[in-house]
N, C-alpha and C. Protein backbone atom coordinates (compact mmCIF):
# COMPACT_ATOMS: atom_id res chain seq x y z
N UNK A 1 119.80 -44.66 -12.64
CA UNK A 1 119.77 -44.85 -11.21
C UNK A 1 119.30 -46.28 -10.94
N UNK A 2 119.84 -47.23 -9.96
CA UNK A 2 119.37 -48.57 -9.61
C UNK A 2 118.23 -48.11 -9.04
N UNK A 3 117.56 -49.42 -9.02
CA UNK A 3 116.23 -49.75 -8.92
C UNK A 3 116.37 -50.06 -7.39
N UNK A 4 117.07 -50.05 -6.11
CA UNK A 4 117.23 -49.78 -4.80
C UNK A 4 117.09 -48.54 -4.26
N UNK A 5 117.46 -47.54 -5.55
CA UNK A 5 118.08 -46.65 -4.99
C UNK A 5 116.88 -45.34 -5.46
N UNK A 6 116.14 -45.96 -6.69
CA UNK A 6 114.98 -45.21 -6.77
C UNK A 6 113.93 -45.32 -6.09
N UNK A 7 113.56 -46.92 -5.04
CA UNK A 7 112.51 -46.80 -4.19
C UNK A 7 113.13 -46.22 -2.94
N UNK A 8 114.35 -46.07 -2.25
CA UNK A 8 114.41 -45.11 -1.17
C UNK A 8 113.97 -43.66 -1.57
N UNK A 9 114.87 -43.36 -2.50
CA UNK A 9 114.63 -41.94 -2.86
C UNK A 9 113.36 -41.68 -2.95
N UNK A 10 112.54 -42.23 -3.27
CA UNK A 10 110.48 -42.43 -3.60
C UNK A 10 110.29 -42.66 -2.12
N UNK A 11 110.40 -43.43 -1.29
CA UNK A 11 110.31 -43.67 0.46
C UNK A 11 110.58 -42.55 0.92
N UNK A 12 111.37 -41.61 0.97
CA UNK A 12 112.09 -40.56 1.70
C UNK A 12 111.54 -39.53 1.21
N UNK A 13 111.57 -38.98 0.14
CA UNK A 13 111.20 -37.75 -0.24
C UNK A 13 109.75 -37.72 -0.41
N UNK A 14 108.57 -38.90 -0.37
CA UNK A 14 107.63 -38.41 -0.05
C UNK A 14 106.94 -38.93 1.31
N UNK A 15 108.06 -38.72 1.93
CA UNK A 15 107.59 -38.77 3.70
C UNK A 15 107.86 -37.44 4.59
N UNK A 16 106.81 -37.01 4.72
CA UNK A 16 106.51 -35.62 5.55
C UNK A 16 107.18 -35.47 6.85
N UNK A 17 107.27 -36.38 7.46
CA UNK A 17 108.12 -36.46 9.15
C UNK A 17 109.43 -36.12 8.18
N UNK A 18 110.50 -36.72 7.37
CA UNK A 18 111.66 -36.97 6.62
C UNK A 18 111.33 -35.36 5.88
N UNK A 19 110.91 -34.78 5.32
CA UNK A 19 111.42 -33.71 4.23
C UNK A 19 110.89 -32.28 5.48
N UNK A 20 110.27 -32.74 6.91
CA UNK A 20 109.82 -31.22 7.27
C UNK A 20 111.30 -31.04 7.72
N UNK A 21 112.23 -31.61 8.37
CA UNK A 21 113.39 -32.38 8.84
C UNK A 21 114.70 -31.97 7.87
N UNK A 22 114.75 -32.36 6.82
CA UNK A 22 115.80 -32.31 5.75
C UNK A 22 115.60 -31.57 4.73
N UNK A 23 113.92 -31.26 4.76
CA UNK A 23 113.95 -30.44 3.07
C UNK A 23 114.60 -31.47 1.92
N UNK A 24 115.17 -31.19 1.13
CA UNK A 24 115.54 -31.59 -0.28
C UNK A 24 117.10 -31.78 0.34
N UNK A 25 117.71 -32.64 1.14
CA UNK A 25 118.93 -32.59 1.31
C UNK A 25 118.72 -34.37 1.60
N UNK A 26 118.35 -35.08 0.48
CA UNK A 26 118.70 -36.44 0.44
C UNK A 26 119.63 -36.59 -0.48
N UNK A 27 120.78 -37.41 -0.45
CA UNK A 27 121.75 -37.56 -1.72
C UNK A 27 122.10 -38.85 -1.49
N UNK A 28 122.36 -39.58 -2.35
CA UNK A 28 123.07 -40.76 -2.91
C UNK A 28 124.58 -40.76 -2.82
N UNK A 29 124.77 -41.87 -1.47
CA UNK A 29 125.92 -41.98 -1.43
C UNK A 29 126.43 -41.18 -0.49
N UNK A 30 126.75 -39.62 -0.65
CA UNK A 30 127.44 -38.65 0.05
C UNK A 30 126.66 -37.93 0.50
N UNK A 31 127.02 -36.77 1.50
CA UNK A 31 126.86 -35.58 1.28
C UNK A 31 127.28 -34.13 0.54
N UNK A 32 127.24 -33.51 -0.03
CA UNK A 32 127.67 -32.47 -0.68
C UNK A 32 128.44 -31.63 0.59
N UNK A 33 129.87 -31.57 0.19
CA UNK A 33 130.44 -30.96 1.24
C UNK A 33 129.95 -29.34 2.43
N UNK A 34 129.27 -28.77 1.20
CA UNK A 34 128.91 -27.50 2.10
C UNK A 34 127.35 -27.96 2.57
N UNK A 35 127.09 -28.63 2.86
CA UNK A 35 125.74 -28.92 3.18
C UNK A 35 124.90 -28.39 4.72
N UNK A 36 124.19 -28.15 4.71
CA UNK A 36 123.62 -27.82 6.55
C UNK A 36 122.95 -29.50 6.58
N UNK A 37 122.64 -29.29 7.68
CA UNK A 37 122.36 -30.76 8.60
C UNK A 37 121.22 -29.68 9.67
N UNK A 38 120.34 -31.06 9.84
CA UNK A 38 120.46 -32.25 9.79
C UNK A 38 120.45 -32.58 7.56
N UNK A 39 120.84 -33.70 7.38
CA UNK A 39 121.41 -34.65 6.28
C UNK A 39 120.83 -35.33 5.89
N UNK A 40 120.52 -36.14 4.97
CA UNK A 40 120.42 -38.06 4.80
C UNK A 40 121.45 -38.70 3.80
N UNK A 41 122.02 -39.81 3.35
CA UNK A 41 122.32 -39.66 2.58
C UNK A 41 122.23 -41.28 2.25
N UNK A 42 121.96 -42.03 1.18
CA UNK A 42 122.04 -43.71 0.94
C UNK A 42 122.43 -44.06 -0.18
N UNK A 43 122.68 -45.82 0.32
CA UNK A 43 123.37 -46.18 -0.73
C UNK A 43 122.97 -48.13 -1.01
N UNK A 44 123.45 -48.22 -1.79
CA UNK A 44 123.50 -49.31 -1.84
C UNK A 44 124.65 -50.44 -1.77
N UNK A 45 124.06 -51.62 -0.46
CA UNK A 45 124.86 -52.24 0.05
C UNK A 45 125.35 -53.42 -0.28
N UNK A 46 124.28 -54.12 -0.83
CA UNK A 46 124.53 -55.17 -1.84
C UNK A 46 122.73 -55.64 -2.18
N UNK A 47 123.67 -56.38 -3.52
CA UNK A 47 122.37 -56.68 -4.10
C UNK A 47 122.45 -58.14 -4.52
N UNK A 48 121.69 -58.89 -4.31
CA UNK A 48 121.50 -60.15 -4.84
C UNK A 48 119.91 -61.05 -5.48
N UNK A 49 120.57 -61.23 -6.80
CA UNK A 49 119.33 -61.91 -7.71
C UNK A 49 118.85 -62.81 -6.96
N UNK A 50 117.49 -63.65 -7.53
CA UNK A 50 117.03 -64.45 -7.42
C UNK A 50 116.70 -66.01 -8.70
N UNK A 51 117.26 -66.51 -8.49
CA UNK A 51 117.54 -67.24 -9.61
C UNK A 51 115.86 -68.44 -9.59
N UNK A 52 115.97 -68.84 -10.45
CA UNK A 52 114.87 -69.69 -10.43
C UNK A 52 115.01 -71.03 -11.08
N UNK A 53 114.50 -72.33 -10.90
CA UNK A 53 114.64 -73.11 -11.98
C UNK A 53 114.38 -73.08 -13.25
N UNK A 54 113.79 -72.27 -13.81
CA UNK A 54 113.70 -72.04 -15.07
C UNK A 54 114.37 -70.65 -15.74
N UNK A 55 115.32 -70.11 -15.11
CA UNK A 55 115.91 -69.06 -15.28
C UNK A 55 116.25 -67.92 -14.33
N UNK A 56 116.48 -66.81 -14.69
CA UNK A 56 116.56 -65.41 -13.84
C UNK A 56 115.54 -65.21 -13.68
N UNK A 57 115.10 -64.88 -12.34
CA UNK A 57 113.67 -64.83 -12.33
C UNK A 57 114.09 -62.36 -11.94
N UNK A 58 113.11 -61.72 -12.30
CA UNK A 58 112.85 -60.48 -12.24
C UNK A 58 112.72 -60.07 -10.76
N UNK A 59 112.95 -60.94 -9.75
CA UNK A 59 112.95 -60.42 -7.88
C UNK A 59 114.35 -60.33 -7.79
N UNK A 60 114.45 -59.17 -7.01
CA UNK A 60 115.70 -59.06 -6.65
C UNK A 60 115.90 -58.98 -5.09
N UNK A 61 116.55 -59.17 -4.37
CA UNK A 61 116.74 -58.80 -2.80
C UNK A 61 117.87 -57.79 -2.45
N UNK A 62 118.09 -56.70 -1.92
CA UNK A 62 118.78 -55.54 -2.20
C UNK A 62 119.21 -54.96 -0.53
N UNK A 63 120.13 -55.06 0.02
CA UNK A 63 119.89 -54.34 1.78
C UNK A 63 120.85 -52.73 0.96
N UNK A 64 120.03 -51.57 1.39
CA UNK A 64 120.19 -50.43 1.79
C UNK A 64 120.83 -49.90 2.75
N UNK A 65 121.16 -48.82 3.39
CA UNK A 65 121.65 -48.35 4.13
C UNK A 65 121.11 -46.59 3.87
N UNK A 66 120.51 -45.92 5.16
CA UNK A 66 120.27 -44.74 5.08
C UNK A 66 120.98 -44.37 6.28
N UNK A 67 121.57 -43.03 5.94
CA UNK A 67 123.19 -42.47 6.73
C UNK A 67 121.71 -41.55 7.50
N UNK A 68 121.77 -40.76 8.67
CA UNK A 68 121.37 -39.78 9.13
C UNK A 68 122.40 -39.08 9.97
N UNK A 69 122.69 -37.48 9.46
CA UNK A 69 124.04 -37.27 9.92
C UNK A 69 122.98 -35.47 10.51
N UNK A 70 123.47 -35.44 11.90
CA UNK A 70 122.74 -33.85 12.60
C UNK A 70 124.15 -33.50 13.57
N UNK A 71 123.57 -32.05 13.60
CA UNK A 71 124.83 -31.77 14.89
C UNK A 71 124.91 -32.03 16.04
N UNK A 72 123.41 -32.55 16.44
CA UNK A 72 123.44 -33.13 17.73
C UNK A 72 122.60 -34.41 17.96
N UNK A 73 122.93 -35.26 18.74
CA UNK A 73 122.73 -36.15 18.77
C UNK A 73 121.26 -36.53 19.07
N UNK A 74 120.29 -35.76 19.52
CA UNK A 74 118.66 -35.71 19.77
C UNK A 74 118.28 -34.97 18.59
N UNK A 75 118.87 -34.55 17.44
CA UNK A 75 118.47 -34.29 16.11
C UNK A 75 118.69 -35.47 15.27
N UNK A 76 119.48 -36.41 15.50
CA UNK A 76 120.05 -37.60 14.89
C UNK A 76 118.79 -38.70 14.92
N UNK A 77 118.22 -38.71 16.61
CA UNK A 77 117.42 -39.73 17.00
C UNK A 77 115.86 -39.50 16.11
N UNK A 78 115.57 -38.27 16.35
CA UNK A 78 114.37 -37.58 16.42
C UNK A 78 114.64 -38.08 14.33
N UNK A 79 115.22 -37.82 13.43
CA UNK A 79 115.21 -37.68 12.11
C UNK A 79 115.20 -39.55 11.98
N UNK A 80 116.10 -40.00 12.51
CA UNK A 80 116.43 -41.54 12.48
C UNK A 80 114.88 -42.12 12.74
N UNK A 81 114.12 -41.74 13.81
CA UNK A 81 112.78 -41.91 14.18
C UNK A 81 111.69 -42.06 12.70
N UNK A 82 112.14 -40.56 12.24
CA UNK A 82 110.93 -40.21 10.84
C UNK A 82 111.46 -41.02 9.72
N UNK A 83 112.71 -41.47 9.72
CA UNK A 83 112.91 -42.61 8.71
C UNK A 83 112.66 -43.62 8.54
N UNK A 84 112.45 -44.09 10.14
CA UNK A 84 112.21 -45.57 10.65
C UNK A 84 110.36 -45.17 9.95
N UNK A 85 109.59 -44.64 10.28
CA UNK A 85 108.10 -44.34 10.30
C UNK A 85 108.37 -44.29 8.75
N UNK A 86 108.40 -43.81 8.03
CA UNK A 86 108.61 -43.64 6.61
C UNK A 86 108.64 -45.01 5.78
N UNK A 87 110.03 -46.37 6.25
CA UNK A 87 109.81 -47.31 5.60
C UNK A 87 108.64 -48.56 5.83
N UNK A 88 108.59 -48.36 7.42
CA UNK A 88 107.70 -49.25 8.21
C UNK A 88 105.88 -48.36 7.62
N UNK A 89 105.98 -47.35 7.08
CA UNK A 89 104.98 -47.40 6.55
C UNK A 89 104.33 -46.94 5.14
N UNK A 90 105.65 -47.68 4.69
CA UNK A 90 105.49 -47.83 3.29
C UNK A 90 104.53 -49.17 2.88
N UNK A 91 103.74 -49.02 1.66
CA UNK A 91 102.61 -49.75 1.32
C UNK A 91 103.86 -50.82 0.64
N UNK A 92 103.24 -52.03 0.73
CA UNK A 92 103.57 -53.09 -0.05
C UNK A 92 102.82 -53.99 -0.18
N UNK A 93 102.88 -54.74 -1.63
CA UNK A 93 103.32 -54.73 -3.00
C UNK A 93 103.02 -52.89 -3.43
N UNK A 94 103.87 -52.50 -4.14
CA UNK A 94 103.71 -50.82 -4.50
C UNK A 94 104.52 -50.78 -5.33
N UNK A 95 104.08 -49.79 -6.26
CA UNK A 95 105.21 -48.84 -7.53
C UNK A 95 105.87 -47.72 -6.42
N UNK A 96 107.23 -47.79 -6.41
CA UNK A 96 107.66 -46.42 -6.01
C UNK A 96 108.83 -46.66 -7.05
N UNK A 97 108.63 -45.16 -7.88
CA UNK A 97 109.69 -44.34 -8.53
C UNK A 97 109.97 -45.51 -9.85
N UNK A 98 108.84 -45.85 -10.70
CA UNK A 98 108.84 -47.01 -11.75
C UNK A 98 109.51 -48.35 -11.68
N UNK A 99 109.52 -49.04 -9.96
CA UNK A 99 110.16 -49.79 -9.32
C UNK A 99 109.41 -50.96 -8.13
N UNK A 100 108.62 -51.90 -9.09
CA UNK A 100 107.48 -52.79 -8.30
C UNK A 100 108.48 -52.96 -7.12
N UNK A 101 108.01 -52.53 -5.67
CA UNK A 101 108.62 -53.15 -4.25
C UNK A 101 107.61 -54.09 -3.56
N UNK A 102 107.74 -55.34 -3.43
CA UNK A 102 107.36 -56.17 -2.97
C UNK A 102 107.15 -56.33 -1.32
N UNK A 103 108.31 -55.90 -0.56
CA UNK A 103 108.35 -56.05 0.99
C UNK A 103 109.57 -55.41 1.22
N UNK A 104 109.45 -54.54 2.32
CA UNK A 104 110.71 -53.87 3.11
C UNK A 104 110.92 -54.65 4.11
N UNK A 105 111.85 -54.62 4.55
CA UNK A 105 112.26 -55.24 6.10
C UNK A 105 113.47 -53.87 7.22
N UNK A 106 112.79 -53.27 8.22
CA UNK A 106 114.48 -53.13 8.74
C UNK A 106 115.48 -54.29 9.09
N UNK A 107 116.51 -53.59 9.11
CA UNK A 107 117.38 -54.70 9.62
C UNK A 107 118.33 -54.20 10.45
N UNK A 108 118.14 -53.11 11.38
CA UNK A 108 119.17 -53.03 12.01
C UNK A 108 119.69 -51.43 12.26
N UNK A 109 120.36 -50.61 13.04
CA UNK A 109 121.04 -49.28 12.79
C UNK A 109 122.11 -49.79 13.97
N UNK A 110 122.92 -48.05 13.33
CA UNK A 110 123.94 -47.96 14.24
C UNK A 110 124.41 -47.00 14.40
N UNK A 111 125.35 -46.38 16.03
CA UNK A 111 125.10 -45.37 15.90
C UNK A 111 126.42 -44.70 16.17
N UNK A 112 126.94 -43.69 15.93
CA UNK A 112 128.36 -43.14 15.14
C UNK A 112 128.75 -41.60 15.60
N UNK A 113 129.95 -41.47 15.67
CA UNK A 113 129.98 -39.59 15.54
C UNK A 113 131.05 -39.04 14.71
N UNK A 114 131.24 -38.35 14.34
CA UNK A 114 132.51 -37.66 13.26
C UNK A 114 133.06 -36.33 14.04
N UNK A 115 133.91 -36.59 15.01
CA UNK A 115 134.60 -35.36 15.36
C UNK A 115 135.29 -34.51 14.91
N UNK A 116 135.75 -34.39 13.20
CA UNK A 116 136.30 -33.86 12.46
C UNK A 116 135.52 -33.24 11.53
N UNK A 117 134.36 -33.89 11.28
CA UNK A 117 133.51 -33.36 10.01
C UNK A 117 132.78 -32.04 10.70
N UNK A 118 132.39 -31.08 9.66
CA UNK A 118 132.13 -29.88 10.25
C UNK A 118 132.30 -29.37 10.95
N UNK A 119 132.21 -28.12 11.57
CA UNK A 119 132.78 -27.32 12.49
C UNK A 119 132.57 -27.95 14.09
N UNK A 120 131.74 -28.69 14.43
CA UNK A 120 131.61 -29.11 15.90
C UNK A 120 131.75 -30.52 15.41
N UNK A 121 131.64 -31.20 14.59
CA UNK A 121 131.46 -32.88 14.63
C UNK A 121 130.13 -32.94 14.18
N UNK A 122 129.66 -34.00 14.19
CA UNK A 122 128.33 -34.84 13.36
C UNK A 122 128.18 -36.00 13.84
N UNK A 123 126.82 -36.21 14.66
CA UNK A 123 126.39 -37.24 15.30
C UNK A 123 125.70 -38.31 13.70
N UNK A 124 125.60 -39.62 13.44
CA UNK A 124 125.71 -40.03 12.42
C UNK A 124 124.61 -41.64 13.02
N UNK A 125 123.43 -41.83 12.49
CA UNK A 125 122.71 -43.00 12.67
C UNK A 125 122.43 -43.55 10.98
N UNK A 126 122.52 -44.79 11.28
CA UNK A 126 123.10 -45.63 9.65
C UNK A 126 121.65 -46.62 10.14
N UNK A 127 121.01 -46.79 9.48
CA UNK A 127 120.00 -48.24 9.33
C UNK A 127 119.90 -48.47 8.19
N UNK A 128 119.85 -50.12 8.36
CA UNK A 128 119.42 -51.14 6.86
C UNK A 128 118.39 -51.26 6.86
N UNK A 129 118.16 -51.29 5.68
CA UNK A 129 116.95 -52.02 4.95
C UNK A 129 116.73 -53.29 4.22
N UNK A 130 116.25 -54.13 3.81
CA UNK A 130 116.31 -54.82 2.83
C UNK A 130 114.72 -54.79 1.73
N UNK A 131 115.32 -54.74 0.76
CA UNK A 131 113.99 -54.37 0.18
C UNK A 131 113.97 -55.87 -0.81
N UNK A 132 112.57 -56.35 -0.78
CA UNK A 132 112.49 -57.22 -2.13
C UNK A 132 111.64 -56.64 -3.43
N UNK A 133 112.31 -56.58 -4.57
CA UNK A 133 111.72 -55.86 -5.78
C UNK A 133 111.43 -56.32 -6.77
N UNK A 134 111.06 -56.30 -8.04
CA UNK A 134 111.02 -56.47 -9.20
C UNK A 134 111.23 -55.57 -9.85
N UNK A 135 112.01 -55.64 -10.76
CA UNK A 135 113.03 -54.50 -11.23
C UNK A 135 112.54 -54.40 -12.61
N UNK A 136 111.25 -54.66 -12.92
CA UNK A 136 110.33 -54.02 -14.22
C UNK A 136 108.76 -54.64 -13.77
N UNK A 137 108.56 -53.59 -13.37
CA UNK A 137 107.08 -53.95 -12.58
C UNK A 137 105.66 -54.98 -13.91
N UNK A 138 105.55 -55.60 -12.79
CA UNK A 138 104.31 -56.64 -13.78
C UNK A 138 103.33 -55.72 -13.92
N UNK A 139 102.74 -56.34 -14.90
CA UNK A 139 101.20 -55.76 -15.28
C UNK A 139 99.91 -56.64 -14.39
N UNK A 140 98.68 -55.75 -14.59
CA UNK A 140 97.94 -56.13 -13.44
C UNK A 140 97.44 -57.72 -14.02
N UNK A 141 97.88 -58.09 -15.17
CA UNK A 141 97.26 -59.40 -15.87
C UNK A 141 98.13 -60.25 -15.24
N UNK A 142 99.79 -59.98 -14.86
CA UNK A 142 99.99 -61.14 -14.26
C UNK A 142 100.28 -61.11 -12.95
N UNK A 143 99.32 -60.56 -12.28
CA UNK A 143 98.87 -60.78 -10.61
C UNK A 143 97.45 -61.43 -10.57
N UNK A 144 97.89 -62.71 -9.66
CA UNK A 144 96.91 -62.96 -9.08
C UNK A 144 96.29 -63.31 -7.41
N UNK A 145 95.27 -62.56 -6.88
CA UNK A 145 94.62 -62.54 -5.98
C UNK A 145 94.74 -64.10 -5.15
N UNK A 146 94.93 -64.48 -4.24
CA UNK A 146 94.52 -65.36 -3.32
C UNK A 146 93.70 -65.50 -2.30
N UNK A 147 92.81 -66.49 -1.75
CA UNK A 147 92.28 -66.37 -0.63
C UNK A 147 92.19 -65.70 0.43
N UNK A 148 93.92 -66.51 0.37
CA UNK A 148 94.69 -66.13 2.07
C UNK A 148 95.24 -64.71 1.98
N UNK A 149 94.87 -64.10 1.03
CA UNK A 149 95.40 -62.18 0.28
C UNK A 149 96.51 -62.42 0.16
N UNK A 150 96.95 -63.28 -0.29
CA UNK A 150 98.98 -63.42 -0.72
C UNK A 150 98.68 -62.99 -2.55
N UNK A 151 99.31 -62.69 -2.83
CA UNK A 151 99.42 -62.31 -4.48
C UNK A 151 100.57 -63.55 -4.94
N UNK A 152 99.95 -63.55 -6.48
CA UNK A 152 101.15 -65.07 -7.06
C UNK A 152 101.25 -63.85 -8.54
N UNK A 153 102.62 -63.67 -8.51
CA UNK A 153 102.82 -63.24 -10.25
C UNK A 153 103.50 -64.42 -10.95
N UNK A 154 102.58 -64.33 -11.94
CA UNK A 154 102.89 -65.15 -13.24
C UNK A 154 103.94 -64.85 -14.04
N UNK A 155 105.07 -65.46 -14.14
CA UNK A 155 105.93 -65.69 -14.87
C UNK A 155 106.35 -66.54 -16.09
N UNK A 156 105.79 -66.30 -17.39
CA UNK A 156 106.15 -67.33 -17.80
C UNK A 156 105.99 -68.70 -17.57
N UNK A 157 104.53 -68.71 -16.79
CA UNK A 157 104.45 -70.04 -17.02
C UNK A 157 104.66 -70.49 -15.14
N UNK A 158 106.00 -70.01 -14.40
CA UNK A 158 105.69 -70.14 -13.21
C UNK A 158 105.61 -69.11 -12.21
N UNK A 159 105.46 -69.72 -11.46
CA UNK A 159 104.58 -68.66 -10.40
C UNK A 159 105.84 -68.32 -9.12
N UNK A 160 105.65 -67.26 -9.13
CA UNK A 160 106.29 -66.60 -7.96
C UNK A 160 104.84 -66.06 -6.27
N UNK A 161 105.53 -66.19 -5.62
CA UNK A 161 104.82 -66.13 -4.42
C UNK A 161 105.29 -64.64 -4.29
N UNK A 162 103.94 -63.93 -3.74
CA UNK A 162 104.65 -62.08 -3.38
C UNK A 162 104.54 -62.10 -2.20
């Protein structure tokens, strides 16, 4: 599983507003056709390295996308709500799901309906994310503390800003 796709899944499933809501009906990518709703479902939207002067540096920058699909449209808002609360209060710098996450950002939703899918249609809210990661988490030897509380990981020699 990518390393985007294991800190949502770690964001979502241990957020209590998100699982009283969906239960165990988060999936990657799709939904499973016979599914009840309300839904979630994410993916990944693109991903782009971070290069460094002295090589590939281990940060990656990644925007997400989490689908929220209900039968009605004040089930859509109300779940879209506990997702929004879920990333906005996710801890960072953090391990979720063996996956150092550095900083979330939203970036945006939108909002959709499927008049064909299931028996009445499916009201459908999509928001981005962008997550910045390190995609093999440092050890606590190469973090270091700052004044101003910014963290610097040591790389080989150079320093990355967290």
């Amino acid at each position: 599983m990518s390393a985007p796709i294991k800190i949502v899944y770690s964001i979502l499933s241990n957020a209590t507003g998100v699982t009283s809501l969906v239960g165990s009906r988060l999936n990657p990518v799709r939904i499973p056709q016979e599914s009840t709703f309300p839904a979630i479902s994410y993916n990944l939207v693109s991903l782009v390295a971070n290069p460094t002067n002295s090589g590939h540096s281990r940060t990656e920058f990644a925007r997400v996308q989490v689908n929220i699909y209900a039968t009605s449209f004040a089930d859509a808002i109300e779940l879209s709500g506990q997702v929004r609360t879920a990333f906005d209060s996710a801890a960072t710098p953090e391990i979720y799901n063996a996956v150092y996450l550095q900083c979330v950002e939203y970036d945006g939703e939108n909002h959709t309906a499927d008049d064909v899918a299931a028996f009445a249609g499916l009201y459908q809210v999509s928001q981005d994310y962008l997550l910045n990661y390190i995609y093999s988490p440092p050890t606590v030897e190469s973090l270091m503390l700052l004044e101003s509380g910014d963290f610097i990981l040591l790389e080989t020699g150079d320093k990355i800003i967290i």
